[in-house]
C-alpha atoms as a PDB file:
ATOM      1  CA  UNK A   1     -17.852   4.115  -8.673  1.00  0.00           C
ATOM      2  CA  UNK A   2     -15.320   6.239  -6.290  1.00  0.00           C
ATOM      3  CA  UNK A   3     -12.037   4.758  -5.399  1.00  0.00           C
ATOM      4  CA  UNK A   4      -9.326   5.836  -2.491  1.00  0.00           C
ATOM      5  CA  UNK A   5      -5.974   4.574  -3.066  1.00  0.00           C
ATOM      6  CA  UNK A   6      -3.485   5.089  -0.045  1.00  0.00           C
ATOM      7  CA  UNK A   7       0.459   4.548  -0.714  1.00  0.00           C
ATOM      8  CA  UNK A   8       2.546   5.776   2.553  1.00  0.00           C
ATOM      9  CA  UNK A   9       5.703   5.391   4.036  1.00  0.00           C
ATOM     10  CA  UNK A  10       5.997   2.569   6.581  1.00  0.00           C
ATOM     11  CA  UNK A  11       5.469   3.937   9.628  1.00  0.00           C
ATOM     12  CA  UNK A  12       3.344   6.794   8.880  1.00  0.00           C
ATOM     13  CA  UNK A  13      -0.096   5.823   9.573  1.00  0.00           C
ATOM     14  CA  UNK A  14      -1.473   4.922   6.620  1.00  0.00           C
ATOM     15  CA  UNK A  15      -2.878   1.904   6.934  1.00  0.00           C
ATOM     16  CA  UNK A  16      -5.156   3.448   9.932  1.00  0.00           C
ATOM     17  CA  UNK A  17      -5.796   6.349   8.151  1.00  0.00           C
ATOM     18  CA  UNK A  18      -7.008   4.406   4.971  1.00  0.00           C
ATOM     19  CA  UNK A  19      -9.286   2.105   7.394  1.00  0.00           C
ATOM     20  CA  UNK A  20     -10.562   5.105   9.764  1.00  0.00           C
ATOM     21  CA  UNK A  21     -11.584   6.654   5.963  1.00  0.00           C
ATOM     22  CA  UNK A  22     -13.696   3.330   4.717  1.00  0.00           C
ATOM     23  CA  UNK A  23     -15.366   3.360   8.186  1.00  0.00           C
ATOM     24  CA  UNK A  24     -16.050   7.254   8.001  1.00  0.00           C
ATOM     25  CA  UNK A  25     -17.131   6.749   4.034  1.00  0.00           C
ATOM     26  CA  UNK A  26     -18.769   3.688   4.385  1.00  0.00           C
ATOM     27  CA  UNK A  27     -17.253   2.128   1.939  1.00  0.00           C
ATOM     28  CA  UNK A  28     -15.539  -1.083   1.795  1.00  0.00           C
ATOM     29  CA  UNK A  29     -11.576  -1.759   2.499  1.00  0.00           C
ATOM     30  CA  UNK A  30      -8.888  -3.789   1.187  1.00  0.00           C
ATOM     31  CA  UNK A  31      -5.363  -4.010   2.665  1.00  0.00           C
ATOM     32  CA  UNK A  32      -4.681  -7.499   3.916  1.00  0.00           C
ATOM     33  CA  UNK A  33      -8.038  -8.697   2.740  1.00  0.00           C
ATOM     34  CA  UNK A  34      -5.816  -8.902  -0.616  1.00  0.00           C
ATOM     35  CA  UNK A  35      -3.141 -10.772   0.765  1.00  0.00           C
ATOM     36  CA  UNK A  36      -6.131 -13.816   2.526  1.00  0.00           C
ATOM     37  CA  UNK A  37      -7.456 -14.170  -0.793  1.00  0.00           C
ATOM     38  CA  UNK A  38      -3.797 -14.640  -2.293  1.00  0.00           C
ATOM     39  CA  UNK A  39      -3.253 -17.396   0.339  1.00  0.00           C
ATOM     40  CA  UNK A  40      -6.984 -18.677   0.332  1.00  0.00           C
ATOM     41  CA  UNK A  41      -6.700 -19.302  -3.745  1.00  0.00           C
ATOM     42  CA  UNK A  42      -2.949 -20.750  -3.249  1.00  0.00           C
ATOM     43  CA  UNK A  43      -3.470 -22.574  -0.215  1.00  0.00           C
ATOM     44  CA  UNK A  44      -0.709 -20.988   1.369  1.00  0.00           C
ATOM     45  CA  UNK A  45       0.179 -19.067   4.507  1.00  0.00           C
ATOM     46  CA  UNK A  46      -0.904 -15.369   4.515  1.00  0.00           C
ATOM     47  CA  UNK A  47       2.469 -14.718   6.196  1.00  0.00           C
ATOM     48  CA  UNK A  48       3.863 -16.668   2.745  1.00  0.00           C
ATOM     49  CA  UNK A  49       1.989 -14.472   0.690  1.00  0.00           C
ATOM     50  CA  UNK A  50       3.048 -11.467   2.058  1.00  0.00           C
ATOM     51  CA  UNK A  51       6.985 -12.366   2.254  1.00  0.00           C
ATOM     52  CA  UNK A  52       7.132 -13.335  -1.920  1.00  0.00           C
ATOM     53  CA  UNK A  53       5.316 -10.125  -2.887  1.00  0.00           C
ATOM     54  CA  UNK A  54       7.625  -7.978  -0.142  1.00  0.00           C
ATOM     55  CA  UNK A  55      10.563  -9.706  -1.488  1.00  0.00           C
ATOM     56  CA  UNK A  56      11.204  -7.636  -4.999  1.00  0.00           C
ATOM     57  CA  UNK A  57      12.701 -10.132  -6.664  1.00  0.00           C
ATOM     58  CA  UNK A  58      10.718  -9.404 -10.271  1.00  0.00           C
ATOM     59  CA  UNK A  59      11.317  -6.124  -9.674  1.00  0.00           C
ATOM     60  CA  UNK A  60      13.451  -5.838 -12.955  1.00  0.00           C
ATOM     61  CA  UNK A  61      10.093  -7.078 -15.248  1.00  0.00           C
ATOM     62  CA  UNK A  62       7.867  -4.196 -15.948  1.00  0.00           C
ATOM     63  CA  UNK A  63       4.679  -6.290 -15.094  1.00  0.00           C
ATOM     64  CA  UNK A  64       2.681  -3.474 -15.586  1.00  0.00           C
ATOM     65  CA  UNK A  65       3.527  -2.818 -19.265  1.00  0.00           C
ATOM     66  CA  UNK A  66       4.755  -6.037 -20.526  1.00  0.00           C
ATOM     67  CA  UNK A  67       3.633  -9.855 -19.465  1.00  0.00           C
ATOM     68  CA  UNK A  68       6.694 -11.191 -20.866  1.00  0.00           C
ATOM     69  CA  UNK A  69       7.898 -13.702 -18.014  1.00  0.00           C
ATOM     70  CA  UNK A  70       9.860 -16.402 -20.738  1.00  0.00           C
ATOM     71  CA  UNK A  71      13.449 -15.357 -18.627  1.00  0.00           C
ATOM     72  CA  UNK A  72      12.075 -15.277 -15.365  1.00  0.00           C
ATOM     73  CA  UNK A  73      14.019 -17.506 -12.927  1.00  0.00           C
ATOM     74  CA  UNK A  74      11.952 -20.524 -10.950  1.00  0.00           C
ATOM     75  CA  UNK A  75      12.645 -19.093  -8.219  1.00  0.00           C
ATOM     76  CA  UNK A  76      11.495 -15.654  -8.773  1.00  0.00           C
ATOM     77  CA  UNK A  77       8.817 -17.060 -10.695  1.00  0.00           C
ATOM     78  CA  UNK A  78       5.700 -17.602  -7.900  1.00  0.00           C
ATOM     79  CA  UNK A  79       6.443 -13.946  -6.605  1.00  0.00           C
ATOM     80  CA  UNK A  80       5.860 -12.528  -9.874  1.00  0.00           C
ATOM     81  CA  UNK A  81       2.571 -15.309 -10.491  1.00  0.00           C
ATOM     82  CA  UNK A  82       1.613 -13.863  -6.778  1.00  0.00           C
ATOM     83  CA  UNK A  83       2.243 -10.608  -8.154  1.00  0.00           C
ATOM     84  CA  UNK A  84       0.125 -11.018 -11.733  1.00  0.00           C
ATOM     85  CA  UNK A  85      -2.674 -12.297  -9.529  1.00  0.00           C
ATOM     86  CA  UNK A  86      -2.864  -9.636  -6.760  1.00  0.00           C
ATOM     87  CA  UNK A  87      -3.278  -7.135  -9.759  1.00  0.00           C
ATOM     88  CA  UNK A  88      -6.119  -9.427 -11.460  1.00  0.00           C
ATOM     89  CA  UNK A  89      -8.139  -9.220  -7.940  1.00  0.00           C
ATOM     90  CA  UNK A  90      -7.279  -5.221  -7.613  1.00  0.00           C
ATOM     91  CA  UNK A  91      -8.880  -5.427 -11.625  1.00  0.00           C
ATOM     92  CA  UNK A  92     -12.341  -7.203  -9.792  1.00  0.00           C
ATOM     93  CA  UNK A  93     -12.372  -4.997  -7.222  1.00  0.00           C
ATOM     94  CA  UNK A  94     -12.283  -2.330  -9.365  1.00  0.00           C
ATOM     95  CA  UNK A  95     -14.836  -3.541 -11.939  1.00  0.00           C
ATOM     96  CA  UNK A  96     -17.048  -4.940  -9.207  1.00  0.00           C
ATOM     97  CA  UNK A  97     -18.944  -1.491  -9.265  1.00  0.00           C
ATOM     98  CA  UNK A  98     -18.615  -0.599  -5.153  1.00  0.00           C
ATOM     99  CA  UNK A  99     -16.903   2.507  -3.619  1.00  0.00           C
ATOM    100  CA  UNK A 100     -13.997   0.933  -2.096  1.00  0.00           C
ATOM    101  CA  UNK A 101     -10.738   2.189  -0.223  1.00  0.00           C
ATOM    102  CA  UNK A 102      -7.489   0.701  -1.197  1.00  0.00           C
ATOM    103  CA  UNK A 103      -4.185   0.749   1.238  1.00  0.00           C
ATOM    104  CA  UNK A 104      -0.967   0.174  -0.823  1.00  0.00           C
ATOM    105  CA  UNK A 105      -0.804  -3.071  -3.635  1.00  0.00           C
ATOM    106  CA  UNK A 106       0.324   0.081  -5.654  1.00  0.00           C
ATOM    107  CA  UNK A 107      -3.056   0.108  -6.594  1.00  0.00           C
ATOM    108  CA  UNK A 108      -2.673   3.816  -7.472  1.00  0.00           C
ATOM    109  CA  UNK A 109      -0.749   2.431 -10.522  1.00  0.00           C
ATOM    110  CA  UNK A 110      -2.869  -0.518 -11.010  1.00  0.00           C
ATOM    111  CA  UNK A 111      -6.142   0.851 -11.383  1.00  0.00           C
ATOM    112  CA  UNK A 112      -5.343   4.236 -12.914  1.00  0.00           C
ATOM    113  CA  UNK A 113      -8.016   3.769 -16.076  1.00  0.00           C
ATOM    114  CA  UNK A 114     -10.539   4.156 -12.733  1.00  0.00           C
ATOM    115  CA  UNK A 115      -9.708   7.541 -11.828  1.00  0.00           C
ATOM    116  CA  UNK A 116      -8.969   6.706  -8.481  1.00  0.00           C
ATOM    117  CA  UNK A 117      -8.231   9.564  -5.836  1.00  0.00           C
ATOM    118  CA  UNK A 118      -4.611   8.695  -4.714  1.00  0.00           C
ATOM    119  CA  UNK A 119      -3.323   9.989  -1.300  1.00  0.00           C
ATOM    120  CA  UNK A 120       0.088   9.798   0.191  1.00  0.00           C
ATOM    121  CA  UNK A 121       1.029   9.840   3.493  1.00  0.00           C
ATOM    122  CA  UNK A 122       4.528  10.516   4.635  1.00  0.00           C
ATOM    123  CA  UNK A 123       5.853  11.616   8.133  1.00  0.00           C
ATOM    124  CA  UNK A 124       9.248  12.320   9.658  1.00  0.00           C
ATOM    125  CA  UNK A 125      11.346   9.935  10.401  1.00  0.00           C
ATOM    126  CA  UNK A 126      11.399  10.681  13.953  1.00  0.00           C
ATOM    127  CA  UNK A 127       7.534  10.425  13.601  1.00  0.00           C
ATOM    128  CA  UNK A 128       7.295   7.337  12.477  1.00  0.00           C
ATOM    129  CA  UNK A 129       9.797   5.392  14.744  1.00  0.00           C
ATOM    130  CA  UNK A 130       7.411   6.765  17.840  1.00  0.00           C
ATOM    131  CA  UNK A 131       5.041   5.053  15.923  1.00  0.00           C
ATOM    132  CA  UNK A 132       6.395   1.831  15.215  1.00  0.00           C
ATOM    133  CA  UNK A 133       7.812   1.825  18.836  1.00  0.00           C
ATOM    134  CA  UNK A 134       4.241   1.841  20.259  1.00  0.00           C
ATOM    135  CA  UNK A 135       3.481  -0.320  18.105  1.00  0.00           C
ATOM    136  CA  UNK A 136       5.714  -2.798  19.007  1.00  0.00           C
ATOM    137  CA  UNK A 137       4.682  -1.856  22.745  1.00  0.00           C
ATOM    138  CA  UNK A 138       1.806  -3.733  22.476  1.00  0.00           C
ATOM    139  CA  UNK A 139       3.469  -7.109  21.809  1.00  0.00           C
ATOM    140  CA  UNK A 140       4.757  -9.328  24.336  1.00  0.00           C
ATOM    141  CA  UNK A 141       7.954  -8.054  25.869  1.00  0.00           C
ATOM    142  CA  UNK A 142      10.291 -11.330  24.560  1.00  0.00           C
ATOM    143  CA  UNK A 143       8.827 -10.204  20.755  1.00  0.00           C
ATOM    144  CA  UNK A 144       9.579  -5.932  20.921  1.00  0.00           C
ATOM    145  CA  UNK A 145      11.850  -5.264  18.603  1.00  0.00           C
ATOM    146  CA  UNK A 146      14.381  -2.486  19.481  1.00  0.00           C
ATOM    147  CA  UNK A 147      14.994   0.757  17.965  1.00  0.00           C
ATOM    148  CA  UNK A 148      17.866   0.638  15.841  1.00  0.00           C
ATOM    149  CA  UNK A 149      16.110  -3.099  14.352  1.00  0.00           C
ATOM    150  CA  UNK A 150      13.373  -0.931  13.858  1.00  0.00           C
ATOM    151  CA  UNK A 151      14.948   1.731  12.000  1.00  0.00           C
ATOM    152  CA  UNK A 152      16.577  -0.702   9.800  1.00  0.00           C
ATOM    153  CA  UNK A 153      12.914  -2.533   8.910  1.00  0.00           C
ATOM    154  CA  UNK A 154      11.435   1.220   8.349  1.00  0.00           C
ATOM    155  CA  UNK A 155      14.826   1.976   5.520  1.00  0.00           C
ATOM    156  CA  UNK A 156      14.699  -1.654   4.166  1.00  0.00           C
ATOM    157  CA  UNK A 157      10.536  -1.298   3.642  1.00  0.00           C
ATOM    158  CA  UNK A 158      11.416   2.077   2.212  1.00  0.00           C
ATOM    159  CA  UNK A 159      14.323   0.953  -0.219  1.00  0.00           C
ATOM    160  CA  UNK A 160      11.431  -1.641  -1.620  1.00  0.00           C
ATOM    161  CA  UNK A 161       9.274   0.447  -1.939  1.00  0.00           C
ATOM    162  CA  UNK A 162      10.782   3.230  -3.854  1.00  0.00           C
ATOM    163  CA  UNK A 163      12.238   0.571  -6.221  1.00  0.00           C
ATOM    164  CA  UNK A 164       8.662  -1.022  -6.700  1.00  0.00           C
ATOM    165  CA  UNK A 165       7.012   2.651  -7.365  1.00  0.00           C
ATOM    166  CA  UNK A 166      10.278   3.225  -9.918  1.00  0.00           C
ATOM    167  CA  UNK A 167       9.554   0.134 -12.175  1.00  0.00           C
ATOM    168  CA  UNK A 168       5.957   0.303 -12.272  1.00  0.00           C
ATOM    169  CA  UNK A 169       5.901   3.934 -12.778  1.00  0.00           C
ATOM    170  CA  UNK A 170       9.222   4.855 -14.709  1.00  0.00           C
ATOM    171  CA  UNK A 171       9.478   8.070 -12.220  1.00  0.00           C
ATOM    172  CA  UNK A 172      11.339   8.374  -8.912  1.00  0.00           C
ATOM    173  CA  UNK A 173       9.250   7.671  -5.676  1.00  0.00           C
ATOM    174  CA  UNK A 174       9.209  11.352  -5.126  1.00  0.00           C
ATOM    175  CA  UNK A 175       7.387  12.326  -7.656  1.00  0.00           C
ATOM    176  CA  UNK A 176       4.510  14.094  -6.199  1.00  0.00           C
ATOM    177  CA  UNK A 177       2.796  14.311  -9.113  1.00  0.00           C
ATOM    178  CA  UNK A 178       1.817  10.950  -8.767  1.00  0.00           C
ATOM    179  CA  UNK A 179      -0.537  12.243  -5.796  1.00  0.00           C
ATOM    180  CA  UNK A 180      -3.704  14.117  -5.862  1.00  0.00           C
ATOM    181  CA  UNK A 181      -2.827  14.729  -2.292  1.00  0.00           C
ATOM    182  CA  UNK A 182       0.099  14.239  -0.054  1.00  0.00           C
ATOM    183  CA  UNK A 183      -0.261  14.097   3.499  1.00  0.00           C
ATOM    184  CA  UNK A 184       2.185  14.940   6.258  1.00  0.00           C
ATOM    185  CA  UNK A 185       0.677  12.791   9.328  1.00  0.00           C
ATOM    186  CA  UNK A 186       3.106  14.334  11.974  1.00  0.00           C
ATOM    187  CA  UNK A 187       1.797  15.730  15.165  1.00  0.00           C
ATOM    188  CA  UNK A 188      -2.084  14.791  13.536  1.00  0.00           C
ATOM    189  CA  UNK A 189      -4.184  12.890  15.416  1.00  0.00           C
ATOM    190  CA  UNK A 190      -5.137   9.911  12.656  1.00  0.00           C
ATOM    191  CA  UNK A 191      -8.817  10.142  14.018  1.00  0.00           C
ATOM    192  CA  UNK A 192      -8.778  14.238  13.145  1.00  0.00           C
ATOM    193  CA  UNK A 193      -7.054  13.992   9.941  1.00  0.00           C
ATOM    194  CA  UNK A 194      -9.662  11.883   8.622  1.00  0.00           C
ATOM    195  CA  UNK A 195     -12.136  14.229   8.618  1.00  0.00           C
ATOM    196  CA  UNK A 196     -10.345  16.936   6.669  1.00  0.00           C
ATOM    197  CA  UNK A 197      -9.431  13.791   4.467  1.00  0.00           C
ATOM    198  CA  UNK A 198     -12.633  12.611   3.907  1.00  0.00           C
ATOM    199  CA  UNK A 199     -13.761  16.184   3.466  1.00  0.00           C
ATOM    200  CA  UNK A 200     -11.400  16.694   0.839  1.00  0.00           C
ATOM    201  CA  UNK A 201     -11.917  13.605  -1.484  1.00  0.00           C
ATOM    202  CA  UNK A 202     -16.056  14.204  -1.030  1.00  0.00           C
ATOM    203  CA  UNK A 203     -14.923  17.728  -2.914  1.00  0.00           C
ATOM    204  CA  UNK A 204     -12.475  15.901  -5.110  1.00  0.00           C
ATOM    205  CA  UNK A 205     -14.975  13.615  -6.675  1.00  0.00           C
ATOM    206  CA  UNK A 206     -17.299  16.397  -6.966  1.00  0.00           C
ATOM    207  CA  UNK A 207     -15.378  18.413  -8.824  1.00  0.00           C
ATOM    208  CA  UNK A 208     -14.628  15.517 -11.122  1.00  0.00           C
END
């Protein structure tokens, strides 16, 4: 079994360059598929979902290392269940046997007894606001949000992120070790840098 984990920096591309990679590999893909099944099992709102495992308030429990939740607050606590049970489903992804790729859910971390082949992509920050601005482009004109709200989303997502990598890891974000390879999507056509991607992590799992 071959997996692809993706981590990035909001704003980067990522998420389309993990998705233009599963349809190039034909392999499956998990990003938001993650957070249904969260919602499906819980009988909540994806939206839900995705605000109690954004919101970092376990952050200070190293989930990863030790399942010790006895001082865990109620209202912290179905986050960090959320949390325990997005791992489990990474686990039965993972053990389910099919080449898969895998955009953020830290799954890097998570499934590291798999040998996954972890990618990061970063960009500028000047990079990524043209990207989130045509993003937001497409959305009605009453729902855009502006540019310095936007820059403030793309620091805050950041600043979560970083702290998330910190516990689960016990290194800082940067740490580029972390990586078997680091991507700088500036000035790259997503659809091109695929294929040198792709090309790459074919060798990669060769050579392992």
């Amino acid at each position: 079994m071959r997996i692809i984990t993706v981590s990035r920096q909001f704003g980067s591309g990522g998420r389309e360059l993990g998705k233009r990679l599963s349809d190039a590999l034909g392999w499956d893909y998990y990003d938001r598929e993650i957070i249904e099944a969260l919602a499906r099992e819980q009988g909540m709102n994806p939206e839900g979902v995705h605000r109690l495992l954004s919101s970092h308030g376990w952050q200070q429990y190293q989930l990863t290392y030790r399942n010790s939740f006895q001082h865990i607050s109620a209202g912290t606590w179905k986050g960090t269940e959320l949390l325990v049970r997005q791992r489990e489903i990474l686990r039965e992804i993972a053990e389910s046997g099919d080449d898969c790729v895998i955009v953020g859910r830290d799954a890097d971390v998570i499934l590291r007894d798999h040998s996954p082949f972890r990618i990061f992509a970063c960009a500028d920050m000047d990079a990524r606001l043209a990207r989130c601005m045509r993003f937001e482009e497409k959305k009605a004109p009453e729902e855009r949000l502006g540019e310095k709200e936007i820059l403030r989303n793309i620091r805050r997502i950041d600043r979560g992120r970083r702290q998330v990598r910190e516990v689960l890891t016990g290194r800082e974000a940067g740490d580029s070790s972390s990586f078997d390879l680091t991507v700088n999507t500036a000035g790259w056509s997503i659809q091109k840098l695929t294929e040198a991607v792709a090309d790459f992590a074919g060798r990669w799992f060769e050579q392992r």
